[in-house]
C-alpha atoms as a PDB file:
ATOM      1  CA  UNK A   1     -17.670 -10.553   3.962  1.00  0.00           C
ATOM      2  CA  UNK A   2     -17.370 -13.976   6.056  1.00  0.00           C
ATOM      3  CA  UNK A   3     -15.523 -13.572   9.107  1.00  0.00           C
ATOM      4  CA  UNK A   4     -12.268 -15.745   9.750  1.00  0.00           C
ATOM      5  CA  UNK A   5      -9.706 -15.207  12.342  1.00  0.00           C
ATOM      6  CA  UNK A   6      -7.263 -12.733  11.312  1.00  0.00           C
ATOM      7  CA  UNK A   7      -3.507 -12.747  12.392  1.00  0.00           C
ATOM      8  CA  UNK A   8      -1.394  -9.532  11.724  1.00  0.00           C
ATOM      9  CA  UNK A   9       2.079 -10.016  12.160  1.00  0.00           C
ATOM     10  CA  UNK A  10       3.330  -6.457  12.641  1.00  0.00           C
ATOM     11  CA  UNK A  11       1.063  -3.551  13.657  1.00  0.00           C
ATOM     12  CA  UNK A  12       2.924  -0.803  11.896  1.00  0.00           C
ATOM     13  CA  UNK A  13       1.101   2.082  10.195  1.00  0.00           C
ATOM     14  CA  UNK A  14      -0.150  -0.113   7.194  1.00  0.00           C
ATOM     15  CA  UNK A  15      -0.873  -3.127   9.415  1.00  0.00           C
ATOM     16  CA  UNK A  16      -3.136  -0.584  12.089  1.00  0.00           C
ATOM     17  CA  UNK A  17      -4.396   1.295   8.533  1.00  0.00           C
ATOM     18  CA  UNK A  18      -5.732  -2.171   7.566  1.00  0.00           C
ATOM     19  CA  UNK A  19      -7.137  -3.464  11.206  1.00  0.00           C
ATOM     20  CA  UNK A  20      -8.835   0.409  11.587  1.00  0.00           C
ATOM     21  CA  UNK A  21     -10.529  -0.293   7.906  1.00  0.00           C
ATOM     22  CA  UNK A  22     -11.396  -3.622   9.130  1.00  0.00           C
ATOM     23  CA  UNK A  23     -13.594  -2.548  12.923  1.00  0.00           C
ATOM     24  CA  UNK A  24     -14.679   0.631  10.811  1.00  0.00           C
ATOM     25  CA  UNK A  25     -16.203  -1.791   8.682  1.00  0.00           C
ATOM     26  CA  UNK A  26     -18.198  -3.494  11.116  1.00  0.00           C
ATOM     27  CA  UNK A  27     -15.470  -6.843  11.071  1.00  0.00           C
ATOM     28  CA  UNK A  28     -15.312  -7.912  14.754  1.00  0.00           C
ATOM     29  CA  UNK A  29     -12.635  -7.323  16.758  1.00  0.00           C
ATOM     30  CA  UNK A  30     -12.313 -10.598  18.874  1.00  0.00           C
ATOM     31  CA  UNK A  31     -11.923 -12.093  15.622  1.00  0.00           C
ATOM     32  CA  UNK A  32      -8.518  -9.995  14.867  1.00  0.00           C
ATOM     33  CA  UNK A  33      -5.051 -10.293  16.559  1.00  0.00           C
ATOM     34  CA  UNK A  34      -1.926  -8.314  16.255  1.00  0.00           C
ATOM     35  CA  UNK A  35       1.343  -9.708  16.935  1.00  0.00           C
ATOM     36  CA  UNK A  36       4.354  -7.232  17.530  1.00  0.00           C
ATOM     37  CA  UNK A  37       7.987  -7.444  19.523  1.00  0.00           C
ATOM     38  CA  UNK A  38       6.842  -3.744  20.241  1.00  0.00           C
ATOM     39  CA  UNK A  39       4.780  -3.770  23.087  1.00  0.00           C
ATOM     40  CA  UNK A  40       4.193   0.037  23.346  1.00  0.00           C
ATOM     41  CA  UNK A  41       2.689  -0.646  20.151  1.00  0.00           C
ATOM     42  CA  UNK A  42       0.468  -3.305  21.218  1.00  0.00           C
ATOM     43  CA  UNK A  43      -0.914  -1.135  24.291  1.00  0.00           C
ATOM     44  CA  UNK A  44      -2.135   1.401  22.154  1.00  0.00           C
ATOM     45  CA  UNK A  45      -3.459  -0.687  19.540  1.00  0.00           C
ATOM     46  CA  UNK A  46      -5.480  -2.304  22.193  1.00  0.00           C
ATOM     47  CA  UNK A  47      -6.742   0.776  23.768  1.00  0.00           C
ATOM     48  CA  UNK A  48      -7.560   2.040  20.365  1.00  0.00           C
ATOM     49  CA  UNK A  49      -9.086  -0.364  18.672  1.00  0.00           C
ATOM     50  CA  UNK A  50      -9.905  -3.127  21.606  1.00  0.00           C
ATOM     51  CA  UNK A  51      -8.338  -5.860  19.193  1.00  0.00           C
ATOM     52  CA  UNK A  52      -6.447  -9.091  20.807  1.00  0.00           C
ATOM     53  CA  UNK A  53      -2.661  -7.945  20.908  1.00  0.00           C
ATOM     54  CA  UNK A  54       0.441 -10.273  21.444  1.00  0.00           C
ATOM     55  CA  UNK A  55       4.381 -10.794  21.239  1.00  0.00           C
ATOM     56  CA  UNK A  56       4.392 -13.947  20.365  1.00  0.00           C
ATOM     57  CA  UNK A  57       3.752 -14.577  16.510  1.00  0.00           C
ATOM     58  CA  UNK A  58       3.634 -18.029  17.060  1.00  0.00           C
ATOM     59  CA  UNK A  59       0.468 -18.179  19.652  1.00  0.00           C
ATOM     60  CA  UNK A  60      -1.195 -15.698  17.718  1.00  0.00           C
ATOM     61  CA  UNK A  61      -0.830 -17.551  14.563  1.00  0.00           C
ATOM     62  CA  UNK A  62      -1.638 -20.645  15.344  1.00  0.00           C
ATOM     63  CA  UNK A  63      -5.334 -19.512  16.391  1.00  0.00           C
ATOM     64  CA  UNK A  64      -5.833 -17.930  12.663  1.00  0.00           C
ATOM     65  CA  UNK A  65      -6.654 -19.382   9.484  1.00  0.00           C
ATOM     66  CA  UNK A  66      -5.823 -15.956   7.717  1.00  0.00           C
ATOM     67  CA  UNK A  67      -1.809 -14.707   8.336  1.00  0.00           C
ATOM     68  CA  UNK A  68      -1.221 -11.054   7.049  1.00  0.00           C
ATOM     69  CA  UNK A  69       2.321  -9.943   6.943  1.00  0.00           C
ATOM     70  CA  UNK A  70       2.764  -6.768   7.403  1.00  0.00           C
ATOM     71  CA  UNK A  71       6.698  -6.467   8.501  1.00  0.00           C
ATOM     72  CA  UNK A  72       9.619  -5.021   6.647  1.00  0.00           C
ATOM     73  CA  UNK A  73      10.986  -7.192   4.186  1.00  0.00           C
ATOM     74  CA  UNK A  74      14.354  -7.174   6.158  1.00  0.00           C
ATOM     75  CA  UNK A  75      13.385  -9.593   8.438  1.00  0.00           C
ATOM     76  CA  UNK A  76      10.639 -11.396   6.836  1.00  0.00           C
ATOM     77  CA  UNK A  77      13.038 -14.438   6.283  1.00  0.00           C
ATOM     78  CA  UNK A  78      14.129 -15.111   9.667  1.00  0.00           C
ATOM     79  CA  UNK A  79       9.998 -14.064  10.792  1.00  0.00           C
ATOM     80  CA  UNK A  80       8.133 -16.543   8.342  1.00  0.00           C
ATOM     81  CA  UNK A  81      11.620 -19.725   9.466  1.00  0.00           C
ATOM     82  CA  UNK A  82      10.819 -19.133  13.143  1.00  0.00           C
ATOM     83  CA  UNK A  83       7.208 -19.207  12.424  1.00  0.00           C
ATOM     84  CA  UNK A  84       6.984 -21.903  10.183  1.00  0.00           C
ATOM     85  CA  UNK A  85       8.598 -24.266  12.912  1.00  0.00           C
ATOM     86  CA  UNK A  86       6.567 -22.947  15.248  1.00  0.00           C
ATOM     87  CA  UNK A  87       3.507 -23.870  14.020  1.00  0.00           C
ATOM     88  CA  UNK A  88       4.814 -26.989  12.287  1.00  0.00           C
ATOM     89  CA  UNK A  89       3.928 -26.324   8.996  1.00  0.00           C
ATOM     90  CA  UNK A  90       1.887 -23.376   8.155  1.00  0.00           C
ATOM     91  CA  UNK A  91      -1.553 -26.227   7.482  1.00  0.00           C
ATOM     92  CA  UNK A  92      -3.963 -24.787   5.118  1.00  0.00           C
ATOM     93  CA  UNK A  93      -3.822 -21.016   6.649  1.00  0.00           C
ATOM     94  CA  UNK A  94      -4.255 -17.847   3.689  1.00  0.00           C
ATOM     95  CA  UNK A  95      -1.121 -16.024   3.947  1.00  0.00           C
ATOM     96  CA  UNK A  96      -1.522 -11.896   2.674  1.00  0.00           C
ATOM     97  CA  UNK A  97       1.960 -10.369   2.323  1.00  0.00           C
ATOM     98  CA  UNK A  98       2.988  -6.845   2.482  1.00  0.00           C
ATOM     99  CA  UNK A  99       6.426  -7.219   2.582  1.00  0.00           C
ATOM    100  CA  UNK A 100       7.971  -5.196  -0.437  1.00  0.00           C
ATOM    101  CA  UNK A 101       9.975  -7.372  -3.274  1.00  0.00           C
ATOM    102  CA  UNK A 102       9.340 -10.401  -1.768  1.00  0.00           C
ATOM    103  CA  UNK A 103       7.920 -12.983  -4.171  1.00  0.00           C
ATOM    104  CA  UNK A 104       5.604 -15.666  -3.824  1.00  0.00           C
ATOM    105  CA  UNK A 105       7.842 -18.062  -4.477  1.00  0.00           C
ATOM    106  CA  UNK A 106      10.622 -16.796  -1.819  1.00  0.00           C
ATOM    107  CA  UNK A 107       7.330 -16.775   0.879  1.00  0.00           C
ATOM    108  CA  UNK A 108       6.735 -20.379  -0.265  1.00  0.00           C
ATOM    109  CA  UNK A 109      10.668 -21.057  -0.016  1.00  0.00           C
ATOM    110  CA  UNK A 110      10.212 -19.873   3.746  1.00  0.00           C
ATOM    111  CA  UNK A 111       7.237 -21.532   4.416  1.00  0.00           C
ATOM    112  CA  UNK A 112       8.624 -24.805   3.521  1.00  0.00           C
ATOM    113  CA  UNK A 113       6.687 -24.992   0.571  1.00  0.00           C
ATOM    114  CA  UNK A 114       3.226 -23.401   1.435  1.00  0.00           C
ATOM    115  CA  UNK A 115       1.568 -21.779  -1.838  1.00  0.00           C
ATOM    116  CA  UNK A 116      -1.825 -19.882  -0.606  1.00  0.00           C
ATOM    117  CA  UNK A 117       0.008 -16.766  -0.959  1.00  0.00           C
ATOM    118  CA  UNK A 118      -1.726 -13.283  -1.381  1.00  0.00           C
ATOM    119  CA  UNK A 119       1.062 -10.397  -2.321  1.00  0.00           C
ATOM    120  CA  UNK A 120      -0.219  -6.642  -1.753  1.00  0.00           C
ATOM    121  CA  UNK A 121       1.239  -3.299  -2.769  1.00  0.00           C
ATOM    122  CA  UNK A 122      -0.673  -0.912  -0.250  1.00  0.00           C
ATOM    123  CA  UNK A 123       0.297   3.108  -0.441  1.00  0.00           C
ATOM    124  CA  UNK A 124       0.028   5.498   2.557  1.00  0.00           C
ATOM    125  CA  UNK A 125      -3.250   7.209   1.740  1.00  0.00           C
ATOM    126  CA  UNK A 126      -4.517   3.201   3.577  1.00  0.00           C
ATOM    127  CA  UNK A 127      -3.824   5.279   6.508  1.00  0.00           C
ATOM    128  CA  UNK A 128      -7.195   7.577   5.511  1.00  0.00           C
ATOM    129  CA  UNK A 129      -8.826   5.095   3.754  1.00  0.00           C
ATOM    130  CA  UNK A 130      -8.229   6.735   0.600  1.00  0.00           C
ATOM    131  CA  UNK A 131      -5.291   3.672  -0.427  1.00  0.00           C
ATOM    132  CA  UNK A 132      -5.347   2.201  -3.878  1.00  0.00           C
ATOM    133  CA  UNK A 133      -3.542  -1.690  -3.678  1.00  0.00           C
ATOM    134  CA  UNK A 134      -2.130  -3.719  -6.455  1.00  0.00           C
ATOM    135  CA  UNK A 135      -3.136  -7.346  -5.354  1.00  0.00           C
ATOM    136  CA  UNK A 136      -1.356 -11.321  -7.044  1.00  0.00           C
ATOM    137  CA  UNK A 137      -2.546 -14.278  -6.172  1.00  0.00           C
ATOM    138  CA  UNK A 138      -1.019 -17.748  -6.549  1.00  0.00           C
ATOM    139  CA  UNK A 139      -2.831 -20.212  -8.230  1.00  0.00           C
ATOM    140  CA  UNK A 140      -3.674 -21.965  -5.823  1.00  0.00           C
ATOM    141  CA  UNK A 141      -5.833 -18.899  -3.954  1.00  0.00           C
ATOM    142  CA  UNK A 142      -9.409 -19.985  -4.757  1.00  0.00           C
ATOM    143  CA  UNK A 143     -11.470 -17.641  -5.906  1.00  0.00           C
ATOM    144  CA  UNK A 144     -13.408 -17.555  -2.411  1.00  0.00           C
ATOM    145  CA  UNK A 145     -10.008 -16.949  -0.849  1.00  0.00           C
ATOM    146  CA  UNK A 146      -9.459 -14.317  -3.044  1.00  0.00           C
ATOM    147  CA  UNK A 147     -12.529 -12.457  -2.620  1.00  0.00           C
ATOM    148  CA  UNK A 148     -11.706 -12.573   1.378  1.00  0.00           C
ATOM    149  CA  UNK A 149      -8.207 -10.882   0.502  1.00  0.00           C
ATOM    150  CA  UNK A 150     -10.228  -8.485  -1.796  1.00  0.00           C
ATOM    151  CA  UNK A 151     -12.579  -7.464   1.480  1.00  0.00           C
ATOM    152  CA  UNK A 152      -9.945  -6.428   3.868  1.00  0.00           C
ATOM    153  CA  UNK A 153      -8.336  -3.819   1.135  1.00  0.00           C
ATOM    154  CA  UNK A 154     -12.005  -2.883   0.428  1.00  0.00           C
ATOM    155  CA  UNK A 155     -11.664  -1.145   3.922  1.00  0.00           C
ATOM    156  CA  UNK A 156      -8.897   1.088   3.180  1.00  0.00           C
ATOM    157  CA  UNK A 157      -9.877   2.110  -0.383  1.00  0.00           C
ATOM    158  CA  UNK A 158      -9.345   0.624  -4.377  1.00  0.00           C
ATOM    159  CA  UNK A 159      -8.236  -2.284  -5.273  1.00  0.00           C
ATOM    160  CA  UNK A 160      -6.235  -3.382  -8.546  1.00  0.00           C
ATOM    161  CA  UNK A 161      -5.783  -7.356  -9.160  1.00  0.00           C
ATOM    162  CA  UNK A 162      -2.641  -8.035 -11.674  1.00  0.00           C
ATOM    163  CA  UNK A 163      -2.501 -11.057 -13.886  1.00  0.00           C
ATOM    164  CA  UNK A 164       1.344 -11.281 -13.683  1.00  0.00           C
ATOM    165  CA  UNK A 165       3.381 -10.728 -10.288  1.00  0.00           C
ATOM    166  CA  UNK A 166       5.864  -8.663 -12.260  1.00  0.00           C
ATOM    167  CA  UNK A 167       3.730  -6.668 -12.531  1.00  0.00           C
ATOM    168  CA  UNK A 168       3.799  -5.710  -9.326  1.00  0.00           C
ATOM    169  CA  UNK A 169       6.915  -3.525 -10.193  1.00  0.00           C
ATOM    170  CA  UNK A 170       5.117  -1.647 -11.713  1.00  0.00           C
ATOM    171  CA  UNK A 171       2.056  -1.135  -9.062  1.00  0.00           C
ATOM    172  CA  UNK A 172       4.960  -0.103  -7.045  1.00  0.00           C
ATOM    173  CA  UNK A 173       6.058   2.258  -9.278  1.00  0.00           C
ATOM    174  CA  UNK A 174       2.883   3.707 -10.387  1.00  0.00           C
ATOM    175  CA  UNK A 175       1.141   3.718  -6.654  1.00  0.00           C
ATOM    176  CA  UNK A 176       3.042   1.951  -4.218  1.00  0.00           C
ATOM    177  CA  UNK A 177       5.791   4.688  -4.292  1.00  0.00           C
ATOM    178  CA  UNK A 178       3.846   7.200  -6.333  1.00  0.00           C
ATOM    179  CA  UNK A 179       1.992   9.349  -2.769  1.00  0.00           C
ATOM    180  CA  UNK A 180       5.569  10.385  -2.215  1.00  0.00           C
ATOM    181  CA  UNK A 181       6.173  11.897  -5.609  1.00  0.00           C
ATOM    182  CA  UNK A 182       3.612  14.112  -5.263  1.00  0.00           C
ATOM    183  CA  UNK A 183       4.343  15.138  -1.790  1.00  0.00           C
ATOM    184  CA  UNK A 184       7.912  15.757  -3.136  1.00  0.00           C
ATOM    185  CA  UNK A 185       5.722  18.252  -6.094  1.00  0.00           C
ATOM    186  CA  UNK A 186       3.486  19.930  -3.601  1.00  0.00           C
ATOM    187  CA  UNK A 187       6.566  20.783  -1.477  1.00  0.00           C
ATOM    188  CA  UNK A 188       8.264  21.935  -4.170  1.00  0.00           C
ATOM    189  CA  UNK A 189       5.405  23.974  -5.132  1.00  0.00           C
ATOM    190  CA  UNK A 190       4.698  25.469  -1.927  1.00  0.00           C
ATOM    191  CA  UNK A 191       8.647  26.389  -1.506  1.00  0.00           C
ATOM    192  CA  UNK A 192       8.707  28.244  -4.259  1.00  0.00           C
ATOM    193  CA  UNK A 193       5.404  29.913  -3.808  1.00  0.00           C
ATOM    194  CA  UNK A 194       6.679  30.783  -0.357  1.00  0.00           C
ATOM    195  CA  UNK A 195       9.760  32.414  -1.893  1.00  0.00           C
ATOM    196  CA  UNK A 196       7.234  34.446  -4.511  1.00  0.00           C
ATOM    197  CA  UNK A 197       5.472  35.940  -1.353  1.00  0.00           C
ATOM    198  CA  UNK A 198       2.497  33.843   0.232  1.00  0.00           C
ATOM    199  CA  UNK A 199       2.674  33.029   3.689  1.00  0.00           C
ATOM    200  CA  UNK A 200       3.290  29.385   4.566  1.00  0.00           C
ATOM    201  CA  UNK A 201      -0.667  28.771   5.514  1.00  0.00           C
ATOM    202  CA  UNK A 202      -1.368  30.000   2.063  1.00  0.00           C
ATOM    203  CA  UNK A 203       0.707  28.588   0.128  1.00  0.00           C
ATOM    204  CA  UNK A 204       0.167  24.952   1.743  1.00  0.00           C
ATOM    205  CA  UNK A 205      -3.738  25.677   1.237  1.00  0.00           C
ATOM    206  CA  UNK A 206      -3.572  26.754  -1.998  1.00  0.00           C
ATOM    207  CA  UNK A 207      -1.154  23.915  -3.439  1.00  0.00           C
ATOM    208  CA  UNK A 208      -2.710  20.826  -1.644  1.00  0.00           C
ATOM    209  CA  UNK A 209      -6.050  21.837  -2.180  1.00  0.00           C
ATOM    210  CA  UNK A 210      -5.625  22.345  -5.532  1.00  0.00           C
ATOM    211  CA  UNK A 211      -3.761  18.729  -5.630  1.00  0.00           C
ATOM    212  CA  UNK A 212      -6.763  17.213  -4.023  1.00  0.00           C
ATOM    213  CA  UNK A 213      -9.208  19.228  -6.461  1.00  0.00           C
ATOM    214  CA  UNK A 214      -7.543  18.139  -9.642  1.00  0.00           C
ATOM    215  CA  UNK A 215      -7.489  14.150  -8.525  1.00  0.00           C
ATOM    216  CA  UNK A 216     -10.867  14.086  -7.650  1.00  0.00           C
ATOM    217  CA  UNK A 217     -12.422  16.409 -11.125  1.00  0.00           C
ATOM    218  CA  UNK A 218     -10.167  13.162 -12.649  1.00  0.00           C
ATOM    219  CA  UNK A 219     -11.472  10.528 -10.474  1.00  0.00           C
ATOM    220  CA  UNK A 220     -14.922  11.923 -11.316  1.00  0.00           C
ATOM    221  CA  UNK A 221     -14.439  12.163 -14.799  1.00  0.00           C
ATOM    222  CA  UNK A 222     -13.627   8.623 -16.076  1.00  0.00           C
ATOM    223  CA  UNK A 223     -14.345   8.883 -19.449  1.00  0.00           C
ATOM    224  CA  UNK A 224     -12.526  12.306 -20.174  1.00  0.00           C
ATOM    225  CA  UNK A 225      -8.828  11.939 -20.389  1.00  0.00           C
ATOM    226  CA  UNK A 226      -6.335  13.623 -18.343  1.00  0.00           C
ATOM    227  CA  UNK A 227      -4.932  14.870 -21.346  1.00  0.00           C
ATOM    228  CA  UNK A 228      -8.427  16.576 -22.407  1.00  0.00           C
ATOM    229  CA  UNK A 229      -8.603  17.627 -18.679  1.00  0.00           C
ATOM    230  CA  UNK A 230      -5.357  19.400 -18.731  1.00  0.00           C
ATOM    231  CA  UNK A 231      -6.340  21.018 -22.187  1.00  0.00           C
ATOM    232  CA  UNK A 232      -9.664  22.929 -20.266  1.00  0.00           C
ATOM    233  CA  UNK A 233      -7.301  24.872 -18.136  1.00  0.00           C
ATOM    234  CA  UNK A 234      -4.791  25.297 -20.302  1.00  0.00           C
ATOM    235  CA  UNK A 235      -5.925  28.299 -22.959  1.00  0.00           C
ATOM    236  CA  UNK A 236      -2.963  29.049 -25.648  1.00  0.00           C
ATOM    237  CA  UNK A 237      -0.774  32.011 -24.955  1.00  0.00           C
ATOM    238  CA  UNK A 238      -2.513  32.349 -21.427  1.00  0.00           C
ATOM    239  CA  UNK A 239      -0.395  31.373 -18.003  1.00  0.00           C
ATOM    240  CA  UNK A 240      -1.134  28.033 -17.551  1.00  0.00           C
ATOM    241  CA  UNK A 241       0.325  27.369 -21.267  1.00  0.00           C
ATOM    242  CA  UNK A 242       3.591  29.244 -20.067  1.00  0.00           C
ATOM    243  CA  UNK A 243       3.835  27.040 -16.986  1.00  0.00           C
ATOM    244  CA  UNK A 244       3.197  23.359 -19.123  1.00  0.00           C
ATOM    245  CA  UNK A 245       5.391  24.882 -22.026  1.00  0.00           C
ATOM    246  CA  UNK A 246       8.450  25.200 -19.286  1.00  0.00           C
ATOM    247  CA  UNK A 247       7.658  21.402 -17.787  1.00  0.00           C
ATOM    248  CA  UNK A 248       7.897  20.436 -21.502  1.00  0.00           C
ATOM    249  CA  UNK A 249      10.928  22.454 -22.133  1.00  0.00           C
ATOM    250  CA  UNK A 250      12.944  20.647 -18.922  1.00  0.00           C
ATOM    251  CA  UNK A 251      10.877  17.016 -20.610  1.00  0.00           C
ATOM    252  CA  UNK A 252       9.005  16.511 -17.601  1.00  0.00           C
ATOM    253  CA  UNK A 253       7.655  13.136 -19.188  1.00  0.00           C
ATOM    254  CA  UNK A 254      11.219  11.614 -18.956  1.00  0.00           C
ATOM    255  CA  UNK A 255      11.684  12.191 -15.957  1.00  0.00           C
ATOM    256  CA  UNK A 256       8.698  10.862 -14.874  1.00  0.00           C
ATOM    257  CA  UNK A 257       9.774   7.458 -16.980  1.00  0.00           C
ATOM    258  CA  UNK A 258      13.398   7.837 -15.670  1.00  0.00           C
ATOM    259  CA  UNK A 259      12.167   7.816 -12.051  1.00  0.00           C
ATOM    260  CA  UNK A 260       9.607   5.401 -12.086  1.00  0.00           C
ATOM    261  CA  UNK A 261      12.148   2.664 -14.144  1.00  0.00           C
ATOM    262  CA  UNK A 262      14.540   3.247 -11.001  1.00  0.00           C
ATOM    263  CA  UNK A 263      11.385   2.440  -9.019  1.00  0.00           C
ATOM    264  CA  UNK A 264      10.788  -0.410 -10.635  1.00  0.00           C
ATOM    265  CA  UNK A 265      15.053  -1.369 -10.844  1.00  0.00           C
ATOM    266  CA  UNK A 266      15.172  -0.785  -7.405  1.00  0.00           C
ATOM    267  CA  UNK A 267      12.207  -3.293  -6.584  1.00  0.00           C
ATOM    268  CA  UNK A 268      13.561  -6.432  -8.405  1.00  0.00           C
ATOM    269  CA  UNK A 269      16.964  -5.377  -6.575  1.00  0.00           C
ATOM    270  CA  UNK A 270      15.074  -6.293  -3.397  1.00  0.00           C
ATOM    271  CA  UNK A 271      13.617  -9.587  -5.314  1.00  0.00           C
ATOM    272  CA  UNK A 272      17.292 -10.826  -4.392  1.00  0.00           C
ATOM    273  CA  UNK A 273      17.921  -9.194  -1.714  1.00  0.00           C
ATOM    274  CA  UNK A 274      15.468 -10.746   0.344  1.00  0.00           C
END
């Protein structure tokens, strides 16, 4: 990876998840700035990970030639206006967003027409380095650019590049979003188990290490499909067949499709919005 002065605007939990990935992989801190109005924040982000911290977006821009955004989409507008006049034009910085349904064209809107945009969908499992992150560029992101963008994700785990920022919807959808559908299982799971009997310790043991189990025998088995993998544990007439019969029976599948669509709905609602 070449080394460029990095800018974070924002050091929330995917913003640190990102600058942690970065140091742990050897990128050098003097090189890396955080900007934040919080400056609790900022004091522990220094402590913790000795990079250059600030309050002032501005300053700590205008020393970077690589701007990752990594603030709510609420006030991303009134951020990027402030910034933009700032600096005077954003001059021929990378910009990496993070903001959630905010297009490329709405950042170049802001920007005052600035189009060497990178737009990320992270998920939470960044924070262990275990993320997966649906990546766009604009076209006018050159392929070296693009390979820097690529090296910062590297640190906190996969990487998927889309040919269509649409798509991004549906990276939302399918990982963006996803970690908290199958907390919302594995609580649901562990409830119930709870109510059947097991102690709390046992029944979160039992559930979330099976979780993790079953997505790594998957992630370790790429050319067997989940389908066949499901179909090993799943003997006819035997208890796991009673259990998948009963998903079927409430169609499980739709509303899988019926919650991810509202995932995706919801997304290009905050296209608009913001």
């Amino acid at each position: 990876m070449d080394k460029r002065k990095i800018t974070f605007i924002g050091g929330g939990n995917m913003g640190r998840a990102l600058v942690s990935g970065l140091i742990g992989s050897g990128y050098p801190k003097d090189l890396i700035t955080v900007a934040d109005q919080d400056s609790d924040k900022l004091k522990r982000l220094e402590a913790e990970l000795g990079v250059n911290v600030t309050t002032d977006n501005t300053s700590a821009a205008s020393q970077a030639s690589v701007l990752v955004l990594a603030v709510k989409p609420q006030v991303i507008a009134d951020m990027l206006k402030t910034l933009t006049s700032g600096l005077g034009g954003i001059g021929d910085r990378l910009i990496i967003s993070m903001a959630a349904g905010v297009t490329i064209n709405r950042i170049k809107e802001l920007t005052g027409g600035h189009d060497r945009i990178v737009r990320l969908m992270p998920n939470t499992p960044a924070l262990i380095g275990k993320g997966v992150t649906g990546m766009f560029a604009s076209s006018s992101v050159s392929a070296d650019e693009k390979e820097f963008a690529d090296s910062i994700l590297k640190a906190v785990g996969q990487r998927v590049w889309v040919e269509k920022e649409e798509d991004m919807n549906t990276v939302t959808a399918a990982s963006g979003s996803s970690p908290a559908y199958f907390f919302l299982f594995m609580q649901y799971m562990i409830e119930h188990s709870i109510e059947l009997g097991l102690t709390p310790e046992q029944a979160y043991t039992l559930v979330t290490q099976s979780a993790l189990g079953a997505a790594e025998l998957a992630v370790r088995s790429p050319g067997v499909s989940l389908e066949t993998l499901r179909a090993q544990v799943t003997s006819k007439g035997g208890t796991t067949h009673a259990a998948v019969t009963a998903f079927e029976e409430k169609n499980l599948k739709n509303a899988v499709d019926e919650a991810m669509d509202a995932c995706i709905r919801r997304a290009k609602e905050m296209e608009k919005l913001f």
